[in-house]
Protein backbone atom coordinates (compact mmCIF):
# COMPACT_ATOMS: atom_id res chain seq x y z
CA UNK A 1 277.96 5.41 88.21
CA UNK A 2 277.18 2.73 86.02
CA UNK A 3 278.37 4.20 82.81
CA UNK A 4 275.18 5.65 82.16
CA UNK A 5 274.67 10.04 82.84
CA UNK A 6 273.30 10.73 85.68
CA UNK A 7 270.21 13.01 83.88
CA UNK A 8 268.92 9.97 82.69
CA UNK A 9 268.63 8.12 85.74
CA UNK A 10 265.46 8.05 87.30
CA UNK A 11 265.88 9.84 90.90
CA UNK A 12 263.22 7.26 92.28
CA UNK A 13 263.77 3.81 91.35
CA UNK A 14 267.60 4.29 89.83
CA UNK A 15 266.75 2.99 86.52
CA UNK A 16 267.61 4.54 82.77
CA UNK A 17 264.97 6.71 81.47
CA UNK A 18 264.48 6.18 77.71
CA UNK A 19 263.95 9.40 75.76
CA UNK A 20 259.80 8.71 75.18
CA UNK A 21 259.68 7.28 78.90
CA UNK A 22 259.72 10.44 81.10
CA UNK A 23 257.36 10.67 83.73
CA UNK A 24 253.97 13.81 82.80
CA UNK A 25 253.91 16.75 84.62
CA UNK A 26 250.50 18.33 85.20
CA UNK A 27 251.27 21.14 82.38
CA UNK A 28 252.23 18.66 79.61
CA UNK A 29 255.68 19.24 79.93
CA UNK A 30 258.13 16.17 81.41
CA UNK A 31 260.25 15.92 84.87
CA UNK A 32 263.89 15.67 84.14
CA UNK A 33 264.47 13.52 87.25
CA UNK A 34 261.47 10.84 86.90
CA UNK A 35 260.46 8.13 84.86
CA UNK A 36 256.54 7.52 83.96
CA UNK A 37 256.48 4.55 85.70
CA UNK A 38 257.48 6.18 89.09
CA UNK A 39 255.92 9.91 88.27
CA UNK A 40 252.83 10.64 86.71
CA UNK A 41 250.84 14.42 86.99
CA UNK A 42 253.44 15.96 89.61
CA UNK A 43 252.88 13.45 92.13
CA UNK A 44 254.48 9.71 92.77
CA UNK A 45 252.54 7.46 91.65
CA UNK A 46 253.43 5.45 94.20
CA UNK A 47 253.83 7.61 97.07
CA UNK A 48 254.56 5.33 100.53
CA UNK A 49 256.60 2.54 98.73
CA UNK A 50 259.74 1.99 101.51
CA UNK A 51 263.05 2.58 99.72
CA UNK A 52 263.64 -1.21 100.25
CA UNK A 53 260.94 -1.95 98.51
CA UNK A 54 261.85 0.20 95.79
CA UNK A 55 265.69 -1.51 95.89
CA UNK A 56 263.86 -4.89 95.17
CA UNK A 57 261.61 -3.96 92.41
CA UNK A 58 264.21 -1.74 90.86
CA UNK A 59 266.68 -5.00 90.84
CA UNK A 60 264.43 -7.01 89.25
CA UNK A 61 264.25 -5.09 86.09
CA UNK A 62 267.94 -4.42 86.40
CA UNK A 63 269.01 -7.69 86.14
CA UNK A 64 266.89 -8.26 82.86
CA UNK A 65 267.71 -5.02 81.42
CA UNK A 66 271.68 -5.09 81.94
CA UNK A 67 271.61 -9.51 81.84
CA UNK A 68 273.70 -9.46 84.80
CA UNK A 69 272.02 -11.17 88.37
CA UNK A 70 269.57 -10.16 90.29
CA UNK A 71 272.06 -10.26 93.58
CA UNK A 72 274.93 -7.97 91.54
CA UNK A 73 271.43 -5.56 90.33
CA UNK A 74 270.55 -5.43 94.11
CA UNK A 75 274.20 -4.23 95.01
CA UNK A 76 274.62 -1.51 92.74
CA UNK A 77 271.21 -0.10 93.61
CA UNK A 78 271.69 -0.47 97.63
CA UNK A 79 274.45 2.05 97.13
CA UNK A 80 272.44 3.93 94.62
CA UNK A 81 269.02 4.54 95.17
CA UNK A 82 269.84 6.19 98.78
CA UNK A 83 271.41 8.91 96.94
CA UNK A 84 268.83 9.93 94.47
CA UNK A 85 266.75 13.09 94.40
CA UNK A 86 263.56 10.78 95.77
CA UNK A 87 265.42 9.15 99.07
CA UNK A 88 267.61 12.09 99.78
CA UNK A 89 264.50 14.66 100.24
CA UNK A 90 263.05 12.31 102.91
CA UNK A 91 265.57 10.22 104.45
């Protein structure tokens, strides 16, 4: 969507997952869909943060990441993050 593959997208917070930065599973081996920041052991590590919250945080580091603003970051992931593997399963 934003010239990046979708694989390495994090499903929860829409960001690009560098190669070392994939989040643990409990048998050693790493989720294809999450980064380590989000996903830790099997589980979320943060479990009950809103989707909106989630859009806001995600933005942030966006805008740094891609130097473009944080009001064009928040646009692309309010379209974005509602369709990952995270939102989808419980919205």
């Amino acid at each position: 969507m934003w010239g990046i593959q979708d694989e390495y997208i994090c499903q929860s917070c829409g960001l690009l997952i560098e190669d070392d930065k994939f989040g643990p599973e409990p048998d050693g081996t790493y989720s294809e869909d999450y980064c380590q920041v989000c996903y830790e052991e099997g589980e979320f590590n943060e479990p009950t943060i809103r989707m909106e919250d989630m859009i806001e945080r995600s933005a942030r580091k966006m805008a740094e990441e891609m130097e473009i603003s944080e009001e064009d970051a928040l646009k692309k992931l309010e379209k974005l993050i509602p369709t990952l593997k995270r939102w989808k399963e419980t919205w």
